[in-house]
N, C-alpha and C. Protein backbone atom coordinates (compact mmCIF):
# COMPACT_ATOMS: atom_id res chain seq x y z
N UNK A 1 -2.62 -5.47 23.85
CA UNK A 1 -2.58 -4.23 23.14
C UNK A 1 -2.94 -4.51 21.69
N UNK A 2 -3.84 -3.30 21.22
CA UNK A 2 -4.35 -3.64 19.73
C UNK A 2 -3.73 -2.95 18.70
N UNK A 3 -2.91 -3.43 17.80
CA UNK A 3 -2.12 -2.67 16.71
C UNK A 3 -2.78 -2.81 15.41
N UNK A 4 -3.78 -2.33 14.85
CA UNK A 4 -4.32 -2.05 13.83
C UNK A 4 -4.69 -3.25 13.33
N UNK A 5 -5.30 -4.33 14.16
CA UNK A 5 -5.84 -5.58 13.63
C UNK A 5 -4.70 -6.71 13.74
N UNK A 6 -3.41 -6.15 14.66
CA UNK A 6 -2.50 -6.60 14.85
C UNK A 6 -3.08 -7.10 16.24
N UNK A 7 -2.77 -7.80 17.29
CA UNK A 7 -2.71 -8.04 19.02
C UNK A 7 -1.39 -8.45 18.74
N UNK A 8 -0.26 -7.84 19.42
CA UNK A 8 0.92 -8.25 20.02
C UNK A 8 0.68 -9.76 21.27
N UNK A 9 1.38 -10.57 21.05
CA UNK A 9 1.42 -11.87 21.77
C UNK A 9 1.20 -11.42 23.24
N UNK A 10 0.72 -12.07 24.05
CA UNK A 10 0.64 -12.05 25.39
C UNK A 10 2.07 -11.67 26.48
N UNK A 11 2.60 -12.18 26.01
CA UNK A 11 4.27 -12.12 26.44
C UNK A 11 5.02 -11.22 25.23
N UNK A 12 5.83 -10.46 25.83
CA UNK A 12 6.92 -9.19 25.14
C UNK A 12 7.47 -10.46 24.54
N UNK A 13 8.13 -10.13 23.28
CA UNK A 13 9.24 -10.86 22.51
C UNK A 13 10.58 -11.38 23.41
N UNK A 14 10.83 -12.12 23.37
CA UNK A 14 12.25 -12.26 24.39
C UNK A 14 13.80 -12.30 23.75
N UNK A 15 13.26 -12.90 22.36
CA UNK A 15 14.62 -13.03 21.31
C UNK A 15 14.45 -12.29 20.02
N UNK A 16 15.68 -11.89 19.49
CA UNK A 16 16.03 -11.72 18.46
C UNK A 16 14.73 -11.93 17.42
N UNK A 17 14.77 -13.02 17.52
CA UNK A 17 13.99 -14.10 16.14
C UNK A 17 12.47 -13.47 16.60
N UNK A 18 11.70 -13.05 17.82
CA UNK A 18 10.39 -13.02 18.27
C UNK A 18 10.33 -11.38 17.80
N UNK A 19 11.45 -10.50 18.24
CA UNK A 19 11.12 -9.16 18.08
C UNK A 19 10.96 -8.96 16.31
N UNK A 20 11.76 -9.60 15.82
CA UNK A 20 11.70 -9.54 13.90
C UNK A 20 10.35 -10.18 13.37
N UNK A 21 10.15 -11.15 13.82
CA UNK A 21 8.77 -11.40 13.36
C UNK A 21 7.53 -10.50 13.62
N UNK A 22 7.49 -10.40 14.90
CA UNK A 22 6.47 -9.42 15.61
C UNK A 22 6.20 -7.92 14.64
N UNK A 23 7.44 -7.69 14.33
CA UNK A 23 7.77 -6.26 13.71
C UNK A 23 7.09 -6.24 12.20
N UNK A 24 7.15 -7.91 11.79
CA UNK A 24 7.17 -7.94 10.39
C UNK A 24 5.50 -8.21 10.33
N UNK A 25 4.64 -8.53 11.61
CA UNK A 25 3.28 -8.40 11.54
C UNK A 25 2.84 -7.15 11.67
N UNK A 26 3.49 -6.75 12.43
CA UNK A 26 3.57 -5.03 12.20
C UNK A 26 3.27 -4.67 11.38
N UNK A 27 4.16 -4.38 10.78
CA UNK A 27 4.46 -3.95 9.40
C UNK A 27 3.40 -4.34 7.85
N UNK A 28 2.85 -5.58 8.08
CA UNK A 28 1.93 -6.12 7.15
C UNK A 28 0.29 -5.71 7.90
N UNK A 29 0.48 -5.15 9.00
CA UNK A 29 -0.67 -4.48 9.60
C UNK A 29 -1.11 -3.61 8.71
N UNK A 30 0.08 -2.41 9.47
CA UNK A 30 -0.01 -1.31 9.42
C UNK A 30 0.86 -0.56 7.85
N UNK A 31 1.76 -1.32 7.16
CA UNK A 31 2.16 -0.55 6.45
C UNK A 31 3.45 -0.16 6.72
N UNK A 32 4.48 0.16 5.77
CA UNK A 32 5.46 0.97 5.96
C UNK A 32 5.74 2.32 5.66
N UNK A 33 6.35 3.00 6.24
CA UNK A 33 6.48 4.64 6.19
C UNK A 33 7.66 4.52 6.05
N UNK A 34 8.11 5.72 5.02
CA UNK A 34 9.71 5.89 4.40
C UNK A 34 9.54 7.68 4.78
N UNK A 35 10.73 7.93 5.20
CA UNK A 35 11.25 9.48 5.80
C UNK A 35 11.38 9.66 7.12
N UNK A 36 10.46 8.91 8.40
CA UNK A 36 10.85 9.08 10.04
C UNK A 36 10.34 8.00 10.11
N UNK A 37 10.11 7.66 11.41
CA UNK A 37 9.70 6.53 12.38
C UNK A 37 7.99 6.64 11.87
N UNK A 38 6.99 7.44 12.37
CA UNK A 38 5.95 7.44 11.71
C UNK A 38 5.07 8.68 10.83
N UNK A 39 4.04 8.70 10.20
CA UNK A 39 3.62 9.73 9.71
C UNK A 39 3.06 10.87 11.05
N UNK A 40 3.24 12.35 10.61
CA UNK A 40 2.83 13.34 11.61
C UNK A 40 2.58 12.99 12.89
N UNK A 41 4.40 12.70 12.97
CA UNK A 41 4.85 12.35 14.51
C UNK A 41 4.74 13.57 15.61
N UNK A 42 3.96 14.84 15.17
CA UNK A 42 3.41 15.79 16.05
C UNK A 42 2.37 15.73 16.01
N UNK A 43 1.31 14.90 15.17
CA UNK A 43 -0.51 15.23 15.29
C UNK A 43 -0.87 16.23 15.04
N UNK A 44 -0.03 16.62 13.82
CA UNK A 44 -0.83 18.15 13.68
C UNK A 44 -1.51 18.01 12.45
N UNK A 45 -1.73 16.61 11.73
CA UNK A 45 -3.27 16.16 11.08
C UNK A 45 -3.78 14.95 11.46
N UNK A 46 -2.82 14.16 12.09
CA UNK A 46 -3.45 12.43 12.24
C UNK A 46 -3.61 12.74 14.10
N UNK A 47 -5.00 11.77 13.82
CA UNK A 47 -5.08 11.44 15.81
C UNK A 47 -5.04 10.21 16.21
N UNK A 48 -4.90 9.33 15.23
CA UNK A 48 -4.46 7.55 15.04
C UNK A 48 -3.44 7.58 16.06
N UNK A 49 -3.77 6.16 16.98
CA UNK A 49 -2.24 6.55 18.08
C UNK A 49 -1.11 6.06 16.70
N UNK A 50 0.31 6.63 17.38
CA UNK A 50 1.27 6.18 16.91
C UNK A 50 1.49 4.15 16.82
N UNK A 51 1.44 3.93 17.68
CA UNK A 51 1.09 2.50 17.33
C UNK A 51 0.21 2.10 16.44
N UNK A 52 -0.43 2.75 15.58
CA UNK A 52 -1.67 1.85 14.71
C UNK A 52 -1.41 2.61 13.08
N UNK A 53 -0.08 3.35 13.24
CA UNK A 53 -0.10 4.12 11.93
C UNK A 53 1.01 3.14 10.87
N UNK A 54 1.32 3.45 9.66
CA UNK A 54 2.68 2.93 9.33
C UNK A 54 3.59 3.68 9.91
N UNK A 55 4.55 2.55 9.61
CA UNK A 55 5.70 2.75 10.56
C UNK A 55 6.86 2.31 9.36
N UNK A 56 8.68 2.69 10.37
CA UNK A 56 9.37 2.89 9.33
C UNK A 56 9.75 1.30 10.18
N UNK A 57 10.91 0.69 9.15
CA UNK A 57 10.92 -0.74 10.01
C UNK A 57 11.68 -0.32 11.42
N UNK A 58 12.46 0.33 12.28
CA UNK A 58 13.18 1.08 13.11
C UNK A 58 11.45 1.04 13.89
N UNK A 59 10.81 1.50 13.38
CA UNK A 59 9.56 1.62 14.68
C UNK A 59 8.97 0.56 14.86
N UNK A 60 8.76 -0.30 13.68
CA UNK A 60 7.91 -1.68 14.07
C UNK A 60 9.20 -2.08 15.41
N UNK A 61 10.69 -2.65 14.89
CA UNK A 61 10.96 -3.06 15.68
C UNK A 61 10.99 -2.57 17.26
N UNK A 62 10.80 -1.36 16.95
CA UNK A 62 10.75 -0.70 18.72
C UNK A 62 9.10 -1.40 19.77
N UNK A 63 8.28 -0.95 18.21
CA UNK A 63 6.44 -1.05 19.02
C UNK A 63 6.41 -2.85 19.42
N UNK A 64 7.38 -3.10 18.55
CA UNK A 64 7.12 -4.79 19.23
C UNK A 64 7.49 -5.11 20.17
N UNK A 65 9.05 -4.52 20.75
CA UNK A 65 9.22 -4.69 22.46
C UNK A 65 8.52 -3.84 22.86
N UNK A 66 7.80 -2.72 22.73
CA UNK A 66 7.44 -1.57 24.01
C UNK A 66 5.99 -1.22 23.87
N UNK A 67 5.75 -1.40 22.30
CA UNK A 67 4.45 -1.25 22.04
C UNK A 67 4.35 0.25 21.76
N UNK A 68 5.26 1.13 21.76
CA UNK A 68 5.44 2.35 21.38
C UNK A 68 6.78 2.88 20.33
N UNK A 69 6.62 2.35 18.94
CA UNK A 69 7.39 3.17 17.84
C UNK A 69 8.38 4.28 18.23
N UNK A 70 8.60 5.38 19.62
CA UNK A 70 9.55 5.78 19.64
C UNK A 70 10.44 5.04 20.47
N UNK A 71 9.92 4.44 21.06
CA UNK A 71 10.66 3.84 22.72
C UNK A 71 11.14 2.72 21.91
N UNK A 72 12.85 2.62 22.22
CA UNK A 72 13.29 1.58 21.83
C UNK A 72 13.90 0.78 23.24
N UNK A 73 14.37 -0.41 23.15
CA UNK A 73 14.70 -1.64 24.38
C UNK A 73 15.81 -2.18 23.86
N UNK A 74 16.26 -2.97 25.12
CA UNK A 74 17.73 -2.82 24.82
C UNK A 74 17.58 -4.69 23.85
N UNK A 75 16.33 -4.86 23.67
CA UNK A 75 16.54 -6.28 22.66
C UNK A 75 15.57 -5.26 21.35
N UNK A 76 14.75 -4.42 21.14
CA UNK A 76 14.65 -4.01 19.60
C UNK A 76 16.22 -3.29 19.36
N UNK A 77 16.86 -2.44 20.52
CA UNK A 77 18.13 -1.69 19.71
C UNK A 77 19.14 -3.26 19.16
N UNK A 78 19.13 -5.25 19.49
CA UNK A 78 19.63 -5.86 19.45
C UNK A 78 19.13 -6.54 17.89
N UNK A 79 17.67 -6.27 17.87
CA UNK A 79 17.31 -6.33 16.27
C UNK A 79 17.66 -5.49 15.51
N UNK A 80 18.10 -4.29 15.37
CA UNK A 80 18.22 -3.28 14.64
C UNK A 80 19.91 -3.43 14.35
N UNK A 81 20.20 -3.77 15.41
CA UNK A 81 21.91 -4.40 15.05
C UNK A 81 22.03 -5.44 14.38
N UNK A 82 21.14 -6.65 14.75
CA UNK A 82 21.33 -7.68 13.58
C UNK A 82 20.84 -7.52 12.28
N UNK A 83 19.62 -6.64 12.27
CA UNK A 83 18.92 -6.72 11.03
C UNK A 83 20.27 -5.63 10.11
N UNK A 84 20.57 -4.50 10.49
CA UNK A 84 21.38 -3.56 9.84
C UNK A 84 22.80 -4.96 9.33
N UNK A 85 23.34 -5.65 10.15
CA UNK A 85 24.36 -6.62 9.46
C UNK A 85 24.12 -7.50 8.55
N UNK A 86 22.30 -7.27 8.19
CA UNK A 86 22.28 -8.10 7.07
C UNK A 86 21.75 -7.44 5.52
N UNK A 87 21.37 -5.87 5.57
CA UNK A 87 21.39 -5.22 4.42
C UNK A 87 22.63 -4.21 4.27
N UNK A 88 22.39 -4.41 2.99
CA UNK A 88 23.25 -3.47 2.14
C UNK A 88 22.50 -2.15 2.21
N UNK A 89 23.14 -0.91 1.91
CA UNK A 89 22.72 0.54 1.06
C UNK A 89 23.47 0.60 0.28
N UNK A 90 23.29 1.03 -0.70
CA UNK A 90 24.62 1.34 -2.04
C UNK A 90 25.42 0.41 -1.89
N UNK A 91 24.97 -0.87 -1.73
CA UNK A 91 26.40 -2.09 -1.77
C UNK A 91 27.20 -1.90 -0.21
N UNK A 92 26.30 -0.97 0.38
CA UNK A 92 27.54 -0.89 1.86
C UNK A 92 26.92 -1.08 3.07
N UNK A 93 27.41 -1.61 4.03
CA UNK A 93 27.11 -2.01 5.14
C UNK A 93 27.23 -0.70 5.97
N UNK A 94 26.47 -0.65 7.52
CA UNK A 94 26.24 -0.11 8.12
C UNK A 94 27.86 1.15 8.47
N UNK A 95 27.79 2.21 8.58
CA UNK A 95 28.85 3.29 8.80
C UNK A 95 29.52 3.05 9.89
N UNK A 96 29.20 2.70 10.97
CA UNK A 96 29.89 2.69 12.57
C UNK A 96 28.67 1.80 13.12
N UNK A 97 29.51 1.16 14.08
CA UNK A 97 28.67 -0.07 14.92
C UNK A 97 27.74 0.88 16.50
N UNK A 98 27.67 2.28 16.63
CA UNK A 98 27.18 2.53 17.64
C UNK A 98 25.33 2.44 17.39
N UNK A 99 24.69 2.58 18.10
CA UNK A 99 23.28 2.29 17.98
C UNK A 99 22.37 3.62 16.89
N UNK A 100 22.83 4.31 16.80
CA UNK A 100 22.42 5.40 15.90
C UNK A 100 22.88 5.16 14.55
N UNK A 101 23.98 4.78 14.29
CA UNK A 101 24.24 4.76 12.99
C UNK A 101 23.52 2.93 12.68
N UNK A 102 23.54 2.47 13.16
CA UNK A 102 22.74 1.08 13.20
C UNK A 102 21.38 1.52 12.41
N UNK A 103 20.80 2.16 13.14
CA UNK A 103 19.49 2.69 13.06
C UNK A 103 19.40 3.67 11.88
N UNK A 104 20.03 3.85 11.64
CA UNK A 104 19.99 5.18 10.41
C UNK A 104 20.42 4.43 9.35
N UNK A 105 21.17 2.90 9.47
CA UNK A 105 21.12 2.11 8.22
C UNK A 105 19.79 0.97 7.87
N UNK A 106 19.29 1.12 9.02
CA UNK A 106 18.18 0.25 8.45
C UNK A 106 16.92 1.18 8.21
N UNK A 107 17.01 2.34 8.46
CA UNK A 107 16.05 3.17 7.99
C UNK A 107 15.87 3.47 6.71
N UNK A 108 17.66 4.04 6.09
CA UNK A 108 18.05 3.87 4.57
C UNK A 108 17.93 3.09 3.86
N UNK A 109 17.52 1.68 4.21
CA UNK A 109 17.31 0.49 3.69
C UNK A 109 16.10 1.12 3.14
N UNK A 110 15.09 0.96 4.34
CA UNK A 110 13.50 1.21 4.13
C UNK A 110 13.31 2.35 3.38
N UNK A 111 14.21 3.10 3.38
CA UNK A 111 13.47 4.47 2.92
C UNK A 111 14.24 4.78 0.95
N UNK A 112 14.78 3.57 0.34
CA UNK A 112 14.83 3.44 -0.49
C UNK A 112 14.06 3.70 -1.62
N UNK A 113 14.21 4.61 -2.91
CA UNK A 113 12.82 4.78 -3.30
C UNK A 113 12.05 3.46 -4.12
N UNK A 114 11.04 3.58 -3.88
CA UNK A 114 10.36 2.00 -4.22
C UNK A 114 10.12 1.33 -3.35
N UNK A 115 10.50 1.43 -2.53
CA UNK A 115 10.69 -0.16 -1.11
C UNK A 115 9.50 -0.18 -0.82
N UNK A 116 8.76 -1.23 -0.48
CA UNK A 116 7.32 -1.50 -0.17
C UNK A 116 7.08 -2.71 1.17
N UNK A 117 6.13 -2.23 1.40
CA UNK A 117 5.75 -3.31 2.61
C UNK A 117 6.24 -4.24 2.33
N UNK A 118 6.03 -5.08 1.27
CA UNK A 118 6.34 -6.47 1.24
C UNK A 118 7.17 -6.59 1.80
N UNK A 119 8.13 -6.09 0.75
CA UNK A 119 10.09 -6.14 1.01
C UNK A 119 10.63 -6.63 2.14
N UNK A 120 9.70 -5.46 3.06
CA UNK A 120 10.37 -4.82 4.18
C UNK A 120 9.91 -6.35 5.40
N UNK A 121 8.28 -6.77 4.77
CA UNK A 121 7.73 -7.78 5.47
C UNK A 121 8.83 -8.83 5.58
N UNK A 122 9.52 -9.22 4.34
CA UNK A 122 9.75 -10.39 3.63
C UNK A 122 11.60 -9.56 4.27
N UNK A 123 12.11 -9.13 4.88
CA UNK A 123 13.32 -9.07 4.79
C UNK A 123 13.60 -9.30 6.03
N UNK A 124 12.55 -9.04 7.38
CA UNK A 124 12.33 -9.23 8.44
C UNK A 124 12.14 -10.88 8.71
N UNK A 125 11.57 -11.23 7.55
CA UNK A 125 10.81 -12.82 8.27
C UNK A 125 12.37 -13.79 7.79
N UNK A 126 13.00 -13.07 7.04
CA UNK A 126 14.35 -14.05 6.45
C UNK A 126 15.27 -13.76 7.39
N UNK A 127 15.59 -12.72 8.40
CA UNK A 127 16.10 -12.27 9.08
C UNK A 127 15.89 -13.29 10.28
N UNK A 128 14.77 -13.53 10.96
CA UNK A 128 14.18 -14.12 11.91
C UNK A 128 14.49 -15.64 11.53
N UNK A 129 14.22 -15.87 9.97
CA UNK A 129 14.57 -17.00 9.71
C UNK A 129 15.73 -17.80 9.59
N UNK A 130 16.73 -16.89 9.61
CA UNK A 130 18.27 -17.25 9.50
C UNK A 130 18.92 -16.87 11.32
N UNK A 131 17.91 -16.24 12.25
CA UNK A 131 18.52 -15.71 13.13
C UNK A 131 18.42 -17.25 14.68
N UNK A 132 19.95 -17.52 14.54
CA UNK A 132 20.30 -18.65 15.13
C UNK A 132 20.90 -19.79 14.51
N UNK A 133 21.03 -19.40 13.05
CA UNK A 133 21.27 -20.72 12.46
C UNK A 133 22.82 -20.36 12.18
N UNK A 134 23.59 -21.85 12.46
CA UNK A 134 24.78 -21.96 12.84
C UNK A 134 25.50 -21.44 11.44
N UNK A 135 26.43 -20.79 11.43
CA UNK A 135 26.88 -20.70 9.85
C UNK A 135 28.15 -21.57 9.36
């Protein structure tokens, strides 16, 4: 599958550490989007599939297990749990541990005003990079 000059690996991500990276090529693809998952998530101006548009980090990590930004799996909803335990919003950690509020803190991350691809590149690859290491 072709993600905007992206090819997702031959094999789905299997860990933690594969879905965060994947997401974070994503993301340096395509760009990040702050306010939903992606821009005119009805097509009522873009005809770009949803996979090849920016995305919010919540969608990279989904399009990297499924290859589709809304469809999430039960190892991107397992990145979105680890990645949310490792940012702050306003100095505060995630509201409730169920999978929605997970997701709605790492969105607030991204959707910070200012936040830029990089960031978002570079917060994913430290994520992946610390993810397994004994503490």
């Amino acid at each position: 599958m072709l993600v905007t000059g992206f090819t997702l690996p031959a094999r789905t991500p299997r860990t933690v550490r594969e879905v965060e990276r994947a997401a974070a090529r994503i993301l340096a693809a395509n760009g990040l989007h702050q306010g939903d998952l992606i821009p005119d998530t009805f097509n009522r101006e873009l005809t770009t599939p949803h996979a090849e548009r920016p995305m919010s980090i919540v969608a990279a990590l989904n399009c990297a297990t499924t290859g589709d930004p809304h469809l999430p799996s039960d190892l991107s909803k397992a990145a979105i749990a680890a990645l949310a335990h490792r940012l702050l919003v306003n100095e505060l950690g995630p509201y409730a541990e169920d999978e929605l509020a997970l997701a709605w803190h790492v969105d607030s991350w991204g959707d910070v005003e200012g936040r830029t691809t990089e960031s978002a590149v570079a917060v994913l690859e430290a994520a992946a990079d610390a993810c397994g290491v004994a503490a």
